[in-house]
C-alpha atoms as a PDB file:
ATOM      1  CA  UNK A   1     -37.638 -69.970  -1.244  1.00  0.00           C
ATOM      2  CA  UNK A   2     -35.057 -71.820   0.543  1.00  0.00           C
ATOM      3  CA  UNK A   3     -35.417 -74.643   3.228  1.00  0.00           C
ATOM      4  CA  UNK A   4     -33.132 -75.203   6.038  1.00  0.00           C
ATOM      5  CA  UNK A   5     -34.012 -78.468   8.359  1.00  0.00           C
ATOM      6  CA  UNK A   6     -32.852 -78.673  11.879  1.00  0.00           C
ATOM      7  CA  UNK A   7     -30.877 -81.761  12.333  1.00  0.00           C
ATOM      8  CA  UNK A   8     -28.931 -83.203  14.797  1.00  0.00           C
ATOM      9  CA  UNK A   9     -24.974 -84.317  14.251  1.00  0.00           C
ATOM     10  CA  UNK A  10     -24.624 -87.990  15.112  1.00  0.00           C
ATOM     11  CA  UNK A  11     -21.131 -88.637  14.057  1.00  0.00           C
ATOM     12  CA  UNK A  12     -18.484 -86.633  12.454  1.00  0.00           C
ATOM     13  CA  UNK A  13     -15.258 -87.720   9.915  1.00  0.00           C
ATOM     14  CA  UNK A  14     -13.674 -84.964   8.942  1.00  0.00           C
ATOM     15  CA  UNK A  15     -15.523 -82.291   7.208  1.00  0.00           C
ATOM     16  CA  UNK A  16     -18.551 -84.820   6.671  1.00  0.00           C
ATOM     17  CA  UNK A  17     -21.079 -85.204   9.686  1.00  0.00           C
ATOM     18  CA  UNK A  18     -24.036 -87.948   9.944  1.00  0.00           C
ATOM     19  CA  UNK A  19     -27.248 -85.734  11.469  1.00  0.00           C
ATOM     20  CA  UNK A  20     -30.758 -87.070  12.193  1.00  0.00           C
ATOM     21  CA  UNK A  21     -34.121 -85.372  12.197  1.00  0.00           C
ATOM     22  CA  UNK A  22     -36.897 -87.309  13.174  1.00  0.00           C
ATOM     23  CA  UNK A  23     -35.503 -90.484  11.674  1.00  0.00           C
ATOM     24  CA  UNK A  24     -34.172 -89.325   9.014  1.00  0.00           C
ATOM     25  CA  UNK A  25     -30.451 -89.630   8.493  1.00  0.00           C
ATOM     26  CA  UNK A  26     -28.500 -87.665   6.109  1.00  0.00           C
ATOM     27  CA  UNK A  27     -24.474 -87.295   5.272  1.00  0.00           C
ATOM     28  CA  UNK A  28     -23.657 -83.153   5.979  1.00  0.00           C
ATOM     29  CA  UNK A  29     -21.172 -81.132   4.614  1.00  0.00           C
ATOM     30  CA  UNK A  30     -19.459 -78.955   7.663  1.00  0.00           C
ATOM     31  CA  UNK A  31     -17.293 -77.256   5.211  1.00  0.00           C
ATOM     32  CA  UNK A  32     -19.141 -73.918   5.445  1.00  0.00           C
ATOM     33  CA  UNK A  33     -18.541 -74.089   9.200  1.00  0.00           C
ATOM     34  CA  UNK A  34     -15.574 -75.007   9.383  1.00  0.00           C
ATOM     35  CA  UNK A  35     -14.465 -71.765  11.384  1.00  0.00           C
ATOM     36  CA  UNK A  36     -17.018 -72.910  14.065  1.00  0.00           C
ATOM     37  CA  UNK A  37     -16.242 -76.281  16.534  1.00  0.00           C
ATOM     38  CA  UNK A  38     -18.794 -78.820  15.511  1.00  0.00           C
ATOM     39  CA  UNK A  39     -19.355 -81.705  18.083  1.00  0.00           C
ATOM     40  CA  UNK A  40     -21.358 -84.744  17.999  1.00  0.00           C
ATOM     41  CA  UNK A  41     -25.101 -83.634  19.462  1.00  0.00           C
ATOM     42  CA  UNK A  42     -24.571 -80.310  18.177  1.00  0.00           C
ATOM     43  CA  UNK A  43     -27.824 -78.871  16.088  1.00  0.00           C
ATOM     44  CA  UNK A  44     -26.822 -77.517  13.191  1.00  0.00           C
ATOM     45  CA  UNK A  45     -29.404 -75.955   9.735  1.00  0.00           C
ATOM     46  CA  UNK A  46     -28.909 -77.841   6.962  1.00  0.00           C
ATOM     47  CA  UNK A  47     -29.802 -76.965   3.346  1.00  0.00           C
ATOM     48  CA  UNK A  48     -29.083 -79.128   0.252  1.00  0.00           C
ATOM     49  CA  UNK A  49     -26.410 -81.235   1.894  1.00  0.00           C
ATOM     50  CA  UNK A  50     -24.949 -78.355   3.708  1.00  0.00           C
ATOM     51  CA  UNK A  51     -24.338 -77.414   7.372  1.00  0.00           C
ATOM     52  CA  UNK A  52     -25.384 -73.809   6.903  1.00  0.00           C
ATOM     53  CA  UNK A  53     -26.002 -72.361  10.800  1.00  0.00           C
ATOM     54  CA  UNK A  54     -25.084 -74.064  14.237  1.00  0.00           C
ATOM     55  CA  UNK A  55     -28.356 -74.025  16.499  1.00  0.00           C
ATOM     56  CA  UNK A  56     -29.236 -74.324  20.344  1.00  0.00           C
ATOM     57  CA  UNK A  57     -31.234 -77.300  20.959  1.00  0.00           C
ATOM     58  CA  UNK A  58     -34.208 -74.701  21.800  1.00  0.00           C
ATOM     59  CA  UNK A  59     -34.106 -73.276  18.305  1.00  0.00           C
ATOM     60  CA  UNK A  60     -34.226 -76.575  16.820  1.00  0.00           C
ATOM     61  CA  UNK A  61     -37.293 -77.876  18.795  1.00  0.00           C
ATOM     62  CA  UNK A  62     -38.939 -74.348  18.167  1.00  0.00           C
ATOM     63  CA  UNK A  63     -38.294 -75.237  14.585  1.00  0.00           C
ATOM     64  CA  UNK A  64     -39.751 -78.584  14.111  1.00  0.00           C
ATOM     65  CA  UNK A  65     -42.748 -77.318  16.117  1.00  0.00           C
ATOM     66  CA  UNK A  66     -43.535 -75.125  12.828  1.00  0.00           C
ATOM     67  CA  UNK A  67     -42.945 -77.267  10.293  1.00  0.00           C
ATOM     68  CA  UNK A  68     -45.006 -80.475   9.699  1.00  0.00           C
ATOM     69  CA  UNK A  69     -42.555 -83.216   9.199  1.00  0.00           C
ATOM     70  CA  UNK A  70     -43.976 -85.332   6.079  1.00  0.00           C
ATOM     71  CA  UNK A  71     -43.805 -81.911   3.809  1.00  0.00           C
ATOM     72  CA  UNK A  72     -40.084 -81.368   4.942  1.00  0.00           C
ATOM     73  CA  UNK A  73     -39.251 -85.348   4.138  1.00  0.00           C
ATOM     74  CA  UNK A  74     -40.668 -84.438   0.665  1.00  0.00           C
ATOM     75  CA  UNK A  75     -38.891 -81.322  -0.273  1.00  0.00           C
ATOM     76  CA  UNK A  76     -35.673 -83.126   1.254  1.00  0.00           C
ATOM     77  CA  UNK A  77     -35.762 -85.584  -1.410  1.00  0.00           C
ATOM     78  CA  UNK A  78     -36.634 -83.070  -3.966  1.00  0.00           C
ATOM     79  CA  UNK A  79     -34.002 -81.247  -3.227  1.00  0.00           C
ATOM     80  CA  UNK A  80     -31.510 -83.749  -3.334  1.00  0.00           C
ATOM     81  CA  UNK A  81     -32.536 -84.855  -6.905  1.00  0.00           C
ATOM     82  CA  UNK A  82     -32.127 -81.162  -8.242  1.00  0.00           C
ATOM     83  CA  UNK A  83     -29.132 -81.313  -6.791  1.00  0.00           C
ATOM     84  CA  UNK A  84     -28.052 -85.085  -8.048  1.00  0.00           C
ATOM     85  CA  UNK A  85     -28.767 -84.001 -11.013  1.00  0.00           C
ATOM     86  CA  UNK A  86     -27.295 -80.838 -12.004  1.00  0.00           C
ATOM     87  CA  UNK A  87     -24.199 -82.149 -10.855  1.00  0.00           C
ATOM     88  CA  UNK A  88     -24.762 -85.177 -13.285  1.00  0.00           C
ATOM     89  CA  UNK A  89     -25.564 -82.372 -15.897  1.00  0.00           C
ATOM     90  CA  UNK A  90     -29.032 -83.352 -16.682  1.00  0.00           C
ATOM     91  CA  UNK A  91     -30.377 -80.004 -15.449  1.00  0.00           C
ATOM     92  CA  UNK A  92     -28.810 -76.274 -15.111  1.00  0.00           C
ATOM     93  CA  UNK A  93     -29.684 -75.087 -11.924  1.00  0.00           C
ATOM     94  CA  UNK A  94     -30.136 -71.001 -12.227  1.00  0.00           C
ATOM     95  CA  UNK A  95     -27.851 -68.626 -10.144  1.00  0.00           C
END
């Protein structure tokens, strides 16, 4: 199963955006949008580090309304340590 979280883009250098959901701050690759005009406020899906789907403001409230926000902090961090570490090499992720 895979996760997206709604965030919101705070700041943007280049292909690297700050977003926020509830608190939570994150660095966000844009590369995979990159055909699309990102702007600062924009909502966008992310999953493992990556902007994945721009998203009205609507679909991102809709969003968070389903999901209850300590179980998405947790998987967040999970994911980010499977994805630490297979880039260190400590674990093969399967494709």
């Amino acid at each position: 199963m895979c996760l997206g979280i709604p965030m919101q883009i705070k700041s943007i250098e280049g292909f690297t955006a700050n977003c926020e959901a509830k608190g939570i701050h994150r660095d966000v690759s844009l590369f995979m949008l990159q055909h699309e005009e990102c702007r600062v406020d924009d909502y966008v899906v992310v999953h493992v580090g990556y902007a994945i789907q721009k998203i009205t403001p609507h679909e991102a409230r809709s969003a968070w309304t389903l999901m209850a926000p300590e179980k998405i902090v947790v998987l967040d961090e999970i994911a980010h340590e499977v994805v630490s570490a297979s880039l260190a090499g400590e674990v093969s992720v399967a494709q």
